[in-house]
C-alpha atoms as a PDB file:
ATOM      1  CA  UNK A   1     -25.131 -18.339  40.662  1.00  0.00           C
ATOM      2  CA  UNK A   2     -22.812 -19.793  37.674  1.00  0.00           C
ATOM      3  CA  UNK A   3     -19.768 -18.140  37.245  1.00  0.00           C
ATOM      4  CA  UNK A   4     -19.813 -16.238  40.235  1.00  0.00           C
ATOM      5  CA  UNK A   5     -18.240 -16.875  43.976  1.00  0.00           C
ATOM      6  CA  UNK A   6     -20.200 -18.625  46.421  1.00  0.00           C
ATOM      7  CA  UNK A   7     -20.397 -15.479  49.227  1.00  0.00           C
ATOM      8  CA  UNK A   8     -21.084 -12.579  46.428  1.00  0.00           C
ATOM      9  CA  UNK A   9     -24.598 -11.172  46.659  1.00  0.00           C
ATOM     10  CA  UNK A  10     -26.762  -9.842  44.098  1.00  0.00           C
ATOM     11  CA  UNK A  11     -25.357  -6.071  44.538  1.00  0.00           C
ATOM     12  CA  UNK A  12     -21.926  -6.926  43.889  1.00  0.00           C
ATOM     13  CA  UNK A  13     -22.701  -9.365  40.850  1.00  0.00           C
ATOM     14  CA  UNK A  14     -24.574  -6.227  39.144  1.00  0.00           C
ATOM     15  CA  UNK A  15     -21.473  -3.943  39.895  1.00  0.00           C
ATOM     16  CA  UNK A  16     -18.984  -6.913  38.496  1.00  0.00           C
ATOM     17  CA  UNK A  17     -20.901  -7.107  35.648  1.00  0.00           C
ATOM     18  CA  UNK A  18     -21.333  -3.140  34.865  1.00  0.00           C
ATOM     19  CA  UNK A  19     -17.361  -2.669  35.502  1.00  0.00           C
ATOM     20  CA  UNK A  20     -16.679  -5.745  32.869  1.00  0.00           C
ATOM     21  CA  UNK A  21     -19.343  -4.094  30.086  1.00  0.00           C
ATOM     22  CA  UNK A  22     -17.717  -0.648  30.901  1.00  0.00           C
ATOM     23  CA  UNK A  23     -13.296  -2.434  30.318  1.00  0.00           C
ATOM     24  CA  UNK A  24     -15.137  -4.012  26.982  1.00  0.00           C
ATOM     25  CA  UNK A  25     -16.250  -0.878  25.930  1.00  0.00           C
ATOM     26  CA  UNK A  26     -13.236   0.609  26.470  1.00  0.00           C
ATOM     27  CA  UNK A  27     -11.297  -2.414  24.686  1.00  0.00           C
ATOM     28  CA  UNK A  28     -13.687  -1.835  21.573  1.00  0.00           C
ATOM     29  CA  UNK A  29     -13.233   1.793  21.108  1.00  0.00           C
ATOM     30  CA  UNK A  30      -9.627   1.644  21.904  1.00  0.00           C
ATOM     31  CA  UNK A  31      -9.251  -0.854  18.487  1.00  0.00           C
ATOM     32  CA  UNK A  32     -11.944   0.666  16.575  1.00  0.00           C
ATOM     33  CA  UNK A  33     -10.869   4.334  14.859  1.00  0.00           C
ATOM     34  CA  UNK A  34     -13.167   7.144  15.093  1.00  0.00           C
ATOM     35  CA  UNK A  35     -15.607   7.700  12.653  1.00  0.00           C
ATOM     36  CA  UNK A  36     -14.996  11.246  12.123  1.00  0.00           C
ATOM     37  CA  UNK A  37     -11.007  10.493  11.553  1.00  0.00           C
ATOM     38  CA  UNK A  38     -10.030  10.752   7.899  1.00  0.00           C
ATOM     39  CA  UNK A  39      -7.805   8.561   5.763  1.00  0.00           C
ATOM     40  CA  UNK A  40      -4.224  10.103   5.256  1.00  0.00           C
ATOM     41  CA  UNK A  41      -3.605  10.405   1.485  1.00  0.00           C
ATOM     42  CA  UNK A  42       0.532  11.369   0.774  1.00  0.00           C
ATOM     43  CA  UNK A  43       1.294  12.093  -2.546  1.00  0.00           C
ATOM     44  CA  UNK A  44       5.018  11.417  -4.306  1.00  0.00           C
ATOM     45  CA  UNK A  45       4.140  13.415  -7.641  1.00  0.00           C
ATOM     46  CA  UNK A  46       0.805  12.222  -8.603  1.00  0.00           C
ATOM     47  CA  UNK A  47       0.745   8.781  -6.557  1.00  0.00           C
ATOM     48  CA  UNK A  48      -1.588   8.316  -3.790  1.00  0.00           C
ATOM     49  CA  UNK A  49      -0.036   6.690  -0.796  1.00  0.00           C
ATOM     50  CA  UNK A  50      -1.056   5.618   2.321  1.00  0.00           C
ATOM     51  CA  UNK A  51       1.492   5.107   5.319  1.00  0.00           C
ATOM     52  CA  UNK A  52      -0.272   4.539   8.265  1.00  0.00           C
ATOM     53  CA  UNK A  53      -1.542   0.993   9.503  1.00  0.00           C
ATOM     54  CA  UNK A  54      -4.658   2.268  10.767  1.00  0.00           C
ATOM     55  CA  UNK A  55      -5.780   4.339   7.777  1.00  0.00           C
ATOM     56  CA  UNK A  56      -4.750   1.105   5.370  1.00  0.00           C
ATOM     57  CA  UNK A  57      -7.219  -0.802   7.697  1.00  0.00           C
ATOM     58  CA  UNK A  58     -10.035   1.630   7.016  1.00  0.00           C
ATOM     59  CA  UNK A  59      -9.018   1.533   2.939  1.00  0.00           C
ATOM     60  CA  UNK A  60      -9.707  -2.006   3.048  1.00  0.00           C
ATOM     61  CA  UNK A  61     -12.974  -1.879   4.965  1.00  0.00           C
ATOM     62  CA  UNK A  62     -14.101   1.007   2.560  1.00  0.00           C
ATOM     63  CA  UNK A  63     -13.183  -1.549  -0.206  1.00  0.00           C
ATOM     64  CA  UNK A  64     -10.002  -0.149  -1.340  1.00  0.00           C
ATOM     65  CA  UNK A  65      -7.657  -2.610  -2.090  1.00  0.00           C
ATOM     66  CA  UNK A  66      -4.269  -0.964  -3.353  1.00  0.00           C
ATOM     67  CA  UNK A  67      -0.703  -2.319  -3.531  1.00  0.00           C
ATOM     68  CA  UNK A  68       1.875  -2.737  -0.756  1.00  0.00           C
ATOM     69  CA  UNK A  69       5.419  -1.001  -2.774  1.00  0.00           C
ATOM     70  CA  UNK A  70       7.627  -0.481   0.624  1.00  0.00           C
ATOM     71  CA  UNK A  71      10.316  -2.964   1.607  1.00  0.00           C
ATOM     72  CA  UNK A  72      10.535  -4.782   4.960  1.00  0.00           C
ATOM     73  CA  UNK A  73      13.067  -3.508   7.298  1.00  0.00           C
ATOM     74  CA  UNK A  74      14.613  -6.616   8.238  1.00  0.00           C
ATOM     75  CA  UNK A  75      14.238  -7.843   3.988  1.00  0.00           C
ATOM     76  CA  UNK A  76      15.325  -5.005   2.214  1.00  0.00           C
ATOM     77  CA  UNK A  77      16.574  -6.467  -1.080  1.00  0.00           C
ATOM     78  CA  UNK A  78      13.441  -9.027  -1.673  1.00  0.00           C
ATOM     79  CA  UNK A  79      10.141  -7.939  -3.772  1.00  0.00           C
ATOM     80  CA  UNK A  80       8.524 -10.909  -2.934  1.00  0.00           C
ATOM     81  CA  UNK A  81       6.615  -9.460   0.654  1.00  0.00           C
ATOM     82  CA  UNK A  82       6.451  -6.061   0.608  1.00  0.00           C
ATOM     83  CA  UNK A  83       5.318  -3.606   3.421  1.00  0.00           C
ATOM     84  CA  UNK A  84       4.408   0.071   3.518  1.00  0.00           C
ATOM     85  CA  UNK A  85       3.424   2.304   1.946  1.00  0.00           C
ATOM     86  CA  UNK A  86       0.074   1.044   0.133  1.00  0.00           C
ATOM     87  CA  UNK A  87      -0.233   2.912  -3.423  1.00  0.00           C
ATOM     88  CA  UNK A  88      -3.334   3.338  -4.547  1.00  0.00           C
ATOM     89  CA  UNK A  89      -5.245   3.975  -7.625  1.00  0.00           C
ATOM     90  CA  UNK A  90      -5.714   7.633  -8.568  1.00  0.00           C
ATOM     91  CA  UNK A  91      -9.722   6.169  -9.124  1.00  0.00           C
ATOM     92  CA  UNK A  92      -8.900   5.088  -5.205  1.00  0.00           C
ATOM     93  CA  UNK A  93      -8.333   8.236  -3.685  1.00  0.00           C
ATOM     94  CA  UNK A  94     -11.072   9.777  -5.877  1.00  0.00           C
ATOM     95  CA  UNK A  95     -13.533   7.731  -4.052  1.00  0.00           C
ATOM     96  CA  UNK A  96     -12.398   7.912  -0.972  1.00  0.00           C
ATOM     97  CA  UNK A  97     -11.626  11.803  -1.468  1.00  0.00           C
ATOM     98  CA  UNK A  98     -15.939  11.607  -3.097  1.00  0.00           C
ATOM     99  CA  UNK A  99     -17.329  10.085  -0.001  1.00  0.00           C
ATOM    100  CA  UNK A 100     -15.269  12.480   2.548  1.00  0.00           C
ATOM    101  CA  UNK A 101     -13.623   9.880   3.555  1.00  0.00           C
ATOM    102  CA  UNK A 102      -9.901  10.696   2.711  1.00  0.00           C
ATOM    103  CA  UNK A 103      -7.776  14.024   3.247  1.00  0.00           C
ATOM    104  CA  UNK A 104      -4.675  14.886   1.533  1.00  0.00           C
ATOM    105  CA  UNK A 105      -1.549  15.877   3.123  1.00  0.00           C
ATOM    106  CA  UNK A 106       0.000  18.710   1.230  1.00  0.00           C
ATOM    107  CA  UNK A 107       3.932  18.830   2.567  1.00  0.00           C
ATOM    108  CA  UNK A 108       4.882  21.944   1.894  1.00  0.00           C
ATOM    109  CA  UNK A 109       8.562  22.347   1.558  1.00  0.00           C
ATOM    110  CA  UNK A 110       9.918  26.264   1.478  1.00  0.00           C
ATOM    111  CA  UNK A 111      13.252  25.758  -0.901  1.00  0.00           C
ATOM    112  CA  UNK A 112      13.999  29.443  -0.712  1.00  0.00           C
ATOM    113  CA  UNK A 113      15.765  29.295   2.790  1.00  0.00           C
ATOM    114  CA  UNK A 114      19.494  28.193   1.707  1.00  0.00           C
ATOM    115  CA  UNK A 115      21.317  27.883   5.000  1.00  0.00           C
ATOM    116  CA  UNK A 116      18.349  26.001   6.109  1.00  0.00           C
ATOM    117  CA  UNK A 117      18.489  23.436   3.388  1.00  0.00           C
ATOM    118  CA  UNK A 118      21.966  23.002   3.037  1.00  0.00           C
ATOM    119  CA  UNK A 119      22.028  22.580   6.855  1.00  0.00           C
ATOM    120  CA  UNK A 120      19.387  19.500   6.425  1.00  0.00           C
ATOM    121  CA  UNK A 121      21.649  18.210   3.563  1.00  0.00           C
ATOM    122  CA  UNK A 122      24.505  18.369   6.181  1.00  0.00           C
ATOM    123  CA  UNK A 123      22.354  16.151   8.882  1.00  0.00           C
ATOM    124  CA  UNK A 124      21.310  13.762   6.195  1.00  0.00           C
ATOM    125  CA  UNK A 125      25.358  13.501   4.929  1.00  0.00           C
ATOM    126  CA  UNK A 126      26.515  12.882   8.688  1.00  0.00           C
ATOM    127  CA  UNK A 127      23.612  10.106   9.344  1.00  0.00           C
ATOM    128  CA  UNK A 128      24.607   8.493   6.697  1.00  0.00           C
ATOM    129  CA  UNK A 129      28.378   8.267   7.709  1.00  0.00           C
ATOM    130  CA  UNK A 130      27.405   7.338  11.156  1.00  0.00           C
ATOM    131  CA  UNK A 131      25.367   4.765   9.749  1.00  0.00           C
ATOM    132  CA  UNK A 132      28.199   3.601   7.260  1.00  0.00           C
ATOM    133  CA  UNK A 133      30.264   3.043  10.345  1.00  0.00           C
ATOM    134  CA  UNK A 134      27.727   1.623  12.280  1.00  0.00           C
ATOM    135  CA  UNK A 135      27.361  -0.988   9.418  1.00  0.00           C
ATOM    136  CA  UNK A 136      31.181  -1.660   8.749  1.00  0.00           C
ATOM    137  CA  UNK A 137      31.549  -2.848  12.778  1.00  0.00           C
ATOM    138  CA  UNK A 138      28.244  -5.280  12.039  1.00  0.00           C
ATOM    139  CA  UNK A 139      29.695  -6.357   8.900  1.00  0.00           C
ATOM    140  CA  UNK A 140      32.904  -7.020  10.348  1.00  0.00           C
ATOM    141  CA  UNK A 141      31.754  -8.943  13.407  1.00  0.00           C
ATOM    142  CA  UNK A 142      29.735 -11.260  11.242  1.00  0.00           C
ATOM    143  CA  UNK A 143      32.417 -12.320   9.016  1.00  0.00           C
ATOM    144  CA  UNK A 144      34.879 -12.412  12.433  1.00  0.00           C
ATOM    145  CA  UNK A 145      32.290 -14.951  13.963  1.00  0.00           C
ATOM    146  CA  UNK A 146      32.015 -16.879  10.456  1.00  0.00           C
ATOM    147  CA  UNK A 147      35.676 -17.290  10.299  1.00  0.00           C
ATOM    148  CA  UNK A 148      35.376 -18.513  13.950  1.00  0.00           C
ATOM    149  CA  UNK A 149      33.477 -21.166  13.712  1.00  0.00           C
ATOM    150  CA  UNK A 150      35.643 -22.467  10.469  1.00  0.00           C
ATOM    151  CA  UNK A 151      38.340 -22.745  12.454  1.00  0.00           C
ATOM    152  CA  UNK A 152      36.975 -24.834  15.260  1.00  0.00           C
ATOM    153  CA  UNK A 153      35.754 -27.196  12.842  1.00  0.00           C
ATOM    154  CA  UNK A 154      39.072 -27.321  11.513  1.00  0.00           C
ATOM    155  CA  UNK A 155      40.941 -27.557  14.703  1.00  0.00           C
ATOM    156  CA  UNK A 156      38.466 -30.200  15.571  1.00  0.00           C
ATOM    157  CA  UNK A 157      38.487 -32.313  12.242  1.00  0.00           C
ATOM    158  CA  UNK A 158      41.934 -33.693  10.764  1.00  0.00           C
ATOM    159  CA  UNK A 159      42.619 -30.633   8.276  1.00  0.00           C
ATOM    160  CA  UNK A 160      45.894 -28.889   9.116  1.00  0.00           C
ATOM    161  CA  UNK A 161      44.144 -25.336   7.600  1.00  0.00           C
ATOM    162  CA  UNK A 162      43.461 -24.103  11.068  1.00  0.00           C
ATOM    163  CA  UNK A 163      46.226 -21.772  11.074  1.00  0.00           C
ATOM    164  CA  UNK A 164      46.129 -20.452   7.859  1.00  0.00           C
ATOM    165  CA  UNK A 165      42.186 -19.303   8.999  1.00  0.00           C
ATOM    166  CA  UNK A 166      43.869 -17.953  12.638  1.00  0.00           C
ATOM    167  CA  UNK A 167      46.216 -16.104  10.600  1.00  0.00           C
ATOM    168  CA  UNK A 168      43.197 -14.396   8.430  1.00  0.00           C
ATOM    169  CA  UNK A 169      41.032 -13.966  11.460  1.00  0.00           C
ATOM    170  CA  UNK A 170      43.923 -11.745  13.048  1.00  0.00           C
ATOM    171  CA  UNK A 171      44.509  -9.787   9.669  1.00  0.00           C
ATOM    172  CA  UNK A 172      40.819  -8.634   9.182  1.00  0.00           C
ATOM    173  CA  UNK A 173      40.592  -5.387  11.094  1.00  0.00           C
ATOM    174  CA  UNK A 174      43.518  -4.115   8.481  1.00  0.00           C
ATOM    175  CA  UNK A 175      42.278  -5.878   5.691  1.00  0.00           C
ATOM    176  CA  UNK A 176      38.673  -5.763   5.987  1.00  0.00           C
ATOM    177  CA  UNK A 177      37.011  -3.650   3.441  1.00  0.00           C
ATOM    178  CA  UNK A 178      32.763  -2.625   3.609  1.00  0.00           C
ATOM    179  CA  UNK A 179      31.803  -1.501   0.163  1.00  0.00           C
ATOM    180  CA  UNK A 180      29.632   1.385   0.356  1.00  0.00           C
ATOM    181  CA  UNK A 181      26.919   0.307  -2.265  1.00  0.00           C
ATOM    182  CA  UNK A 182      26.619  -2.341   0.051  1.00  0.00           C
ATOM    183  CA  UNK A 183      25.203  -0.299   2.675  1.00  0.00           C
ATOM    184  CA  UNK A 184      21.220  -0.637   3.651  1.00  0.00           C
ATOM    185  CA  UNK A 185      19.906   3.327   3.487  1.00  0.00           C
ATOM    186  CA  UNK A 186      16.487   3.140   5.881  1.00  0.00           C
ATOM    187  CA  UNK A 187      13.952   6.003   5.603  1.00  0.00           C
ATOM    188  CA  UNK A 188      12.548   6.947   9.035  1.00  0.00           C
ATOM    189  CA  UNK A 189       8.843   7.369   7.979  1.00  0.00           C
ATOM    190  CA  UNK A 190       7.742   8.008  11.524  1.00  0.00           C
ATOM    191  CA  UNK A 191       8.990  11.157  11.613  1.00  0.00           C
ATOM    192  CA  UNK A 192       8.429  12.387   8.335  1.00  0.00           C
ATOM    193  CA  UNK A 193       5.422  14.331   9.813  1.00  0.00           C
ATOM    194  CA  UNK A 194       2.275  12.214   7.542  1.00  0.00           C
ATOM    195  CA  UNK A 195      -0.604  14.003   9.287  1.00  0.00           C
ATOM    196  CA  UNK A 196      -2.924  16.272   8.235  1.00  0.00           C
ATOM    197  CA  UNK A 197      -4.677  19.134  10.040  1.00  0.00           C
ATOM    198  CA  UNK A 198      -8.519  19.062  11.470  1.00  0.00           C
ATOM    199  CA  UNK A 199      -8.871  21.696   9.207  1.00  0.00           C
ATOM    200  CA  UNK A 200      -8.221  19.753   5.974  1.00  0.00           C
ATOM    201  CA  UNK A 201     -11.872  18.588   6.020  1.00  0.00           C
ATOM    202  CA  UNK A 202     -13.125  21.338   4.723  1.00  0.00           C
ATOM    203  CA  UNK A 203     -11.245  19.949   1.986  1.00  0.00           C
ATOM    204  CA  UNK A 204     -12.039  20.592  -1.712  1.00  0.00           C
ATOM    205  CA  UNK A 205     -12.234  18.548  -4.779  1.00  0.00           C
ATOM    206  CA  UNK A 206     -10.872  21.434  -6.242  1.00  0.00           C
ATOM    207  CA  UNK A 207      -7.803  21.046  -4.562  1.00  0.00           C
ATOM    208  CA  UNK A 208      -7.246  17.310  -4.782  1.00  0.00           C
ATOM    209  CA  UNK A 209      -3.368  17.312  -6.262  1.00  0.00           C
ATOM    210  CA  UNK A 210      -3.943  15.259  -9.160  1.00  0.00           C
ATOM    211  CA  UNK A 211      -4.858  16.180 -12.405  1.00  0.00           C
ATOM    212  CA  UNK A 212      -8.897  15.480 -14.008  1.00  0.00           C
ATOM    213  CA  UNK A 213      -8.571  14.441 -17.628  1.00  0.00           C
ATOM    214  CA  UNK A 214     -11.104  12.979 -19.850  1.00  0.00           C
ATOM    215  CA  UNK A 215      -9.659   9.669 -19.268  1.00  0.00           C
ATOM    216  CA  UNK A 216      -8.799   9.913 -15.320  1.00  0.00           C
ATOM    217  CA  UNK A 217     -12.569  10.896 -15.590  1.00  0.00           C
ATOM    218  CA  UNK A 218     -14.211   7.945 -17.766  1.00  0.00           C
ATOM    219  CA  UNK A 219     -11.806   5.501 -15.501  1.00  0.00           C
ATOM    220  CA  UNK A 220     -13.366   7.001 -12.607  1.00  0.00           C
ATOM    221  CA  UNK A 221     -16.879   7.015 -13.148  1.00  0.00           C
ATOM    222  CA  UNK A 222     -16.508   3.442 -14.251  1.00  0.00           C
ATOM    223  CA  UNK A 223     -14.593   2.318 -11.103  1.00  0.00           C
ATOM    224  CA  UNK A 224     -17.075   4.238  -8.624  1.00  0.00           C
ATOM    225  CA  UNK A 225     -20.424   2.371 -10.568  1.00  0.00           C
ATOM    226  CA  UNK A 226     -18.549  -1.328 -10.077  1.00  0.00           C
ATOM    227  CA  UNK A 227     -17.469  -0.373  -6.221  1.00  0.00           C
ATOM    228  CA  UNK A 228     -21.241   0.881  -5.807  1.00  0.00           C
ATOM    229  CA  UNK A 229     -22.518  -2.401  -7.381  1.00  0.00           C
ATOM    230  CA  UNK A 230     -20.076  -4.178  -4.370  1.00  0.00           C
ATOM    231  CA  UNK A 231     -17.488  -5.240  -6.662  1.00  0.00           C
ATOM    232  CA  UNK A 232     -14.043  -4.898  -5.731  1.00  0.00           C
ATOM    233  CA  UNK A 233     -11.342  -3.443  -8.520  1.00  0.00           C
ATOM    234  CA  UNK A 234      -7.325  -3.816  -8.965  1.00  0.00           C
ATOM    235  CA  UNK A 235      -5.342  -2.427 -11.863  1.00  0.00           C
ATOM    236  CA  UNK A 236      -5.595  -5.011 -14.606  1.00  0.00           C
ATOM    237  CA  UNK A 237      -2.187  -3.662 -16.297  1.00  0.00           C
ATOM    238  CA  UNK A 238      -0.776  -6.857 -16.807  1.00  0.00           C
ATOM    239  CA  UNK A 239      -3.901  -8.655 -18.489  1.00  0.00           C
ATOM    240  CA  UNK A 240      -4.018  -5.673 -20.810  1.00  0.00           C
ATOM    241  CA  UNK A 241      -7.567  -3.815 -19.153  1.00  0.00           C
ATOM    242  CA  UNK A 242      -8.192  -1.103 -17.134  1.00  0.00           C
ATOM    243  CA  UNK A 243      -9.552  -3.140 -13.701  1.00  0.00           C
ATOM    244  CA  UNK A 244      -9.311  -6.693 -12.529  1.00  0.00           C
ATOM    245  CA  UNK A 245     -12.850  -6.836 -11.306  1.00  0.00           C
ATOM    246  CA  UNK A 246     -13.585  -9.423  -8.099  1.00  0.00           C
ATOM    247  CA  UNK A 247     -17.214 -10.427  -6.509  1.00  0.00           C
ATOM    248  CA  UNK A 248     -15.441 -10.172  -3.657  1.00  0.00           C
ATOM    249  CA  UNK A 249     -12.460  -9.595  -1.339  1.00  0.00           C
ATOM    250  CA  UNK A 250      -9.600 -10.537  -3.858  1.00  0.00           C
ATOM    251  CA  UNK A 251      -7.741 -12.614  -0.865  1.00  0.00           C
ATOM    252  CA  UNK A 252     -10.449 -15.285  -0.973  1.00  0.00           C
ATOM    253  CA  UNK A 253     -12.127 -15.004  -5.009  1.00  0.00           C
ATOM    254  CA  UNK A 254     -10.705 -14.914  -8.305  1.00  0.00           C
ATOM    255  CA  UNK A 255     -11.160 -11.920 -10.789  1.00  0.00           C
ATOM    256  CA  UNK A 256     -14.145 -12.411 -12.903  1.00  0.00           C
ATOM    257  CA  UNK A 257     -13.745  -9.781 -15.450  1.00  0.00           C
ATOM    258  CA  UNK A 258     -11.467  -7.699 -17.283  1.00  0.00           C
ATOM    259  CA  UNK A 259     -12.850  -3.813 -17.240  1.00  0.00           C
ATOM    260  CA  UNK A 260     -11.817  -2.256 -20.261  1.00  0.00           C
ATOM    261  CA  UNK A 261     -12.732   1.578 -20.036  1.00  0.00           C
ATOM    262  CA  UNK A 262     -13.878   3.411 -23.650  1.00  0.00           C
ATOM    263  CA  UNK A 263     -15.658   6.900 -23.553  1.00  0.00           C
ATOM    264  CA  UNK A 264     -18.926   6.405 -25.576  1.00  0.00           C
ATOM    265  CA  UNK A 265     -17.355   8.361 -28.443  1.00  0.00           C
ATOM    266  CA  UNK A 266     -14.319   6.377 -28.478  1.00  0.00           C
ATOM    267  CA  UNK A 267     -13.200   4.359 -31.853  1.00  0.00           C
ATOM    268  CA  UNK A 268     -11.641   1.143 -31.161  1.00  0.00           C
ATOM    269  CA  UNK A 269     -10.111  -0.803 -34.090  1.00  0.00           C
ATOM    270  CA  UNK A 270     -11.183  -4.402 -34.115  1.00  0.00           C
ATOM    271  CA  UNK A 271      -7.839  -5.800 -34.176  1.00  0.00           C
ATOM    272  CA  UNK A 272      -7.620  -4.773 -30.563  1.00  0.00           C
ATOM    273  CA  UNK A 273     -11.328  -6.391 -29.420  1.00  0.00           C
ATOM    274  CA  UNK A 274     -10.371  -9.179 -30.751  1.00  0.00           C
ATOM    275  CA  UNK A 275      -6.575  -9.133 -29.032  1.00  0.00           C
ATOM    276  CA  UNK A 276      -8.297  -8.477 -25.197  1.00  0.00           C
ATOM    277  CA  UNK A 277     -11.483 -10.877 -25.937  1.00  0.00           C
ATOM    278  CA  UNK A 278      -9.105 -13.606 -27.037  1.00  0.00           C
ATOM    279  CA  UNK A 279      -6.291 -12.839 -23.915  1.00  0.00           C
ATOM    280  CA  UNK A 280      -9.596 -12.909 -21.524  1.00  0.00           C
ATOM    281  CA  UNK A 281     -10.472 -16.473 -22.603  1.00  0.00           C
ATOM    282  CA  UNK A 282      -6.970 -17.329 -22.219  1.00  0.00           C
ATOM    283  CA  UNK A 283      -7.076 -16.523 -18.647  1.00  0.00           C
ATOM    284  CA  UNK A 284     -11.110 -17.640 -18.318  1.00  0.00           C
ATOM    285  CA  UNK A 285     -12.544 -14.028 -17.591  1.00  0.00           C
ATOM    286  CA  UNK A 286     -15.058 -12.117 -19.217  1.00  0.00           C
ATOM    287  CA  UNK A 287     -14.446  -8.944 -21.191  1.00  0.00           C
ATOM    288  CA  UNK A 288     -16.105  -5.347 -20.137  1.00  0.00           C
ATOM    289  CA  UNK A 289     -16.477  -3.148 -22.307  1.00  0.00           C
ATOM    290  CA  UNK A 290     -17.180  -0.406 -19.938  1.00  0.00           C
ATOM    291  CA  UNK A 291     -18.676   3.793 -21.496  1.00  0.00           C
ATOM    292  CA  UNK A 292     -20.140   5.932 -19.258  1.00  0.00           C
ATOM    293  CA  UNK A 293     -23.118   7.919 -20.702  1.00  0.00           C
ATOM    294  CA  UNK A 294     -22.844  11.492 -21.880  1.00  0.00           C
ATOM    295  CA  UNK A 295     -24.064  14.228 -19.923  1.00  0.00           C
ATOM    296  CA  UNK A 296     -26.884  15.141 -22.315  1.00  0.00           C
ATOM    297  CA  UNK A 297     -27.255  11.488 -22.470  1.00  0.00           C
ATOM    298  CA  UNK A 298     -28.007  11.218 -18.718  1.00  0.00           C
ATOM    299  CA  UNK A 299     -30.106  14.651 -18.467  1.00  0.00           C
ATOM    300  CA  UNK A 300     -27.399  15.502 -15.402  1.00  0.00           C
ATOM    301  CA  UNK A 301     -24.788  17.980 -15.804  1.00  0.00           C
ATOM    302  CA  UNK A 302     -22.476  15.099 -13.830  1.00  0.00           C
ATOM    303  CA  UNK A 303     -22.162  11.755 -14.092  1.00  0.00           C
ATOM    304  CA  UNK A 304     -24.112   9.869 -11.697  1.00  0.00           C
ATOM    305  CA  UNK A 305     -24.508   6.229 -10.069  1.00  0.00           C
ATOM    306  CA  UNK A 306     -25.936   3.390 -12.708  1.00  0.00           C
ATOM    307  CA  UNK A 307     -24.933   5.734 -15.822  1.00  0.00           C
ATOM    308  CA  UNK A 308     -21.988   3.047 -17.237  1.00  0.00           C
ATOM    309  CA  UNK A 309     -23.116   1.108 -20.347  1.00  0.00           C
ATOM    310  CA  UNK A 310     -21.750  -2.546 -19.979  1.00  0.00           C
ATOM    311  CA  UNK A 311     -20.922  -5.385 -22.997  1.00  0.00           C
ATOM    312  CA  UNK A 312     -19.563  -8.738 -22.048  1.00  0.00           C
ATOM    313  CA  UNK A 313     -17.031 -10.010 -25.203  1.00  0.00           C
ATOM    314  CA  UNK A 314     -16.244 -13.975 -24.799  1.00  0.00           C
ATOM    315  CA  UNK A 315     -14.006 -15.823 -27.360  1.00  0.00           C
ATOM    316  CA  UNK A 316     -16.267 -18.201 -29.560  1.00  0.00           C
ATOM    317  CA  UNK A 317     -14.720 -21.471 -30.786  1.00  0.00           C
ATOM    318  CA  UNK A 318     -16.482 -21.117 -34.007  1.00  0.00           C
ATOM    319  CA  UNK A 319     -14.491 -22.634 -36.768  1.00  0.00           C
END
């Protein structure tokens, strides 16, 4: 039989081929999360945050897109790549927090205990020295082995400055000086304790830690009809709207439209349609004009799916 030895019989094929089904299954539920695991929201204020690589994975499966806003370890002072955490939307964690898929972590801190802060103000104060000092002996080494290698290219070469460098090299554990702003303050975030409790999922809207306005609200029921519809949304800040909306994942299409959110009530001076309908032509997307319906409007005491009233606004070249 292909792909088997010569000498195995039939028995032994079935039991090789059980015992390989049984190490894939194991492979595939090892990388796939559980179903029943929730996503583990952090707040900072009234940001939603997201810390841990498995729960961004399920964020972008459930369609969430967000924003990395942590620096790399190893590139702290770049904002080109970023890393963790992932902030998202407060429309974000409504959904997620709407469909049961998403649990906040509520870090409660007890500030009335003085000897017990002031002795975590003393740990933070001495792992910062020790990793001052720690940083000053790097620091130093590098610019030891820099001045190193200039003098054996001037040694080697026909420069006479070889002992002028030799002199400096032996002077720089006196003179050497590490400048404490210079010093690269890391956050542990492994052991900041981001977990939440199987008990949180009897979690309640209720006491979702951000607060419902009437805007938070029309943004919301606007962002949950376009995410039903399969669209995916980013903030639009810099394009002057609400959402950037994409037909699909925005690392392989372009945004389409500009979602500009208006309650149904809402006056909007034309000076400002005209502004956003002229920017969106600018940058070849289509304006949305997006109003959810009224609650009398809809016959439902809550807004429901398919209850968003869209109009298009394109930039004629009419003379």
């Amino acid at each position: 039989m292909d792909g088997y030895p010569a000498g195995m019989n039939a028995s032994q094929q079935s039991s090789s081929m059980e015992v390989k089904e049984d190490m894939n299954t194991q492979t595939e539920s090892e990388h796939q999360p559980s179903k029943d695991a929730l996503i583990d929201i952090s707040f900072c204020g009234a940001t939603p945050l997201v810390w841990k690589v498995s729960d961004m994975k399920r964020c972008r499966s459930a369609g969430v897109i967000g924003a990395l806003v942590g620096s790399l370890a190893r590139q702290p002072r770049q904002n080109v790549r970023l890393g963790r955490p992932l902030e998202l939307l407060q429309e974000e964690a409504l959904l997620l927090e709407d469909t049961s898929t998403a649990a906040a972590s509520l870090q409660t801190q007890d500030c009335g205990d003085e000897e017990t802060h002031a002795e975590a103000v003393r740990r933070y104060e001495a792992g910062l020295e020790s990793s001052y000092k720690e940083q000053c002996a790097l620091a130093l080494e590098d610019k030891k082995t820099v001045l190193r290698r200039i003098m054996n290219e001037k040694e080697n070469g026909t420069d006479d400055c070889g002992s002028a460098i030799r002199d400096r090299l032996n002077a720089l554990d006196q003179a050497f000086r590490f400048p404490l702003p210079a010093m690269a303050v890391q956050l542990c975030t492994a052991r900041a304790g981001f977990s939440h409790c199987p008990e949180e999922r009897s979690f309640h809207s209720t006491d979702w830690p951000m607060p419902r306005d009437e805007r938070l609200n029309t943004r919301f029921c606007v962002y949950r009809d376009l995410r039903n519809k399969g669209f995916y949304l980013t903030s639009a800040g810099k394009f002057g709207g609400d959402f950037l909306v994409y037909p699909g994942d925005p690392l392989r299409f372009h945004a389409h439209f500009i979602a500009l959110c208006i309650s149904m009530d809402e006056e909007l001076p034309l000076c400002d349609i005209l502004a956003i309908a002229r920017l969106g032509s600018n940058v070849k997307k289509t304006v949305l004009l997006c109003s959810p319906k009224k609650c009398g409007e809809t016959g439902n005491d809550e807004s429901v799916e398919g209850d968003v009233v869209y109009s298009s606004l394109q930039w004629s070249s009419m003379v």
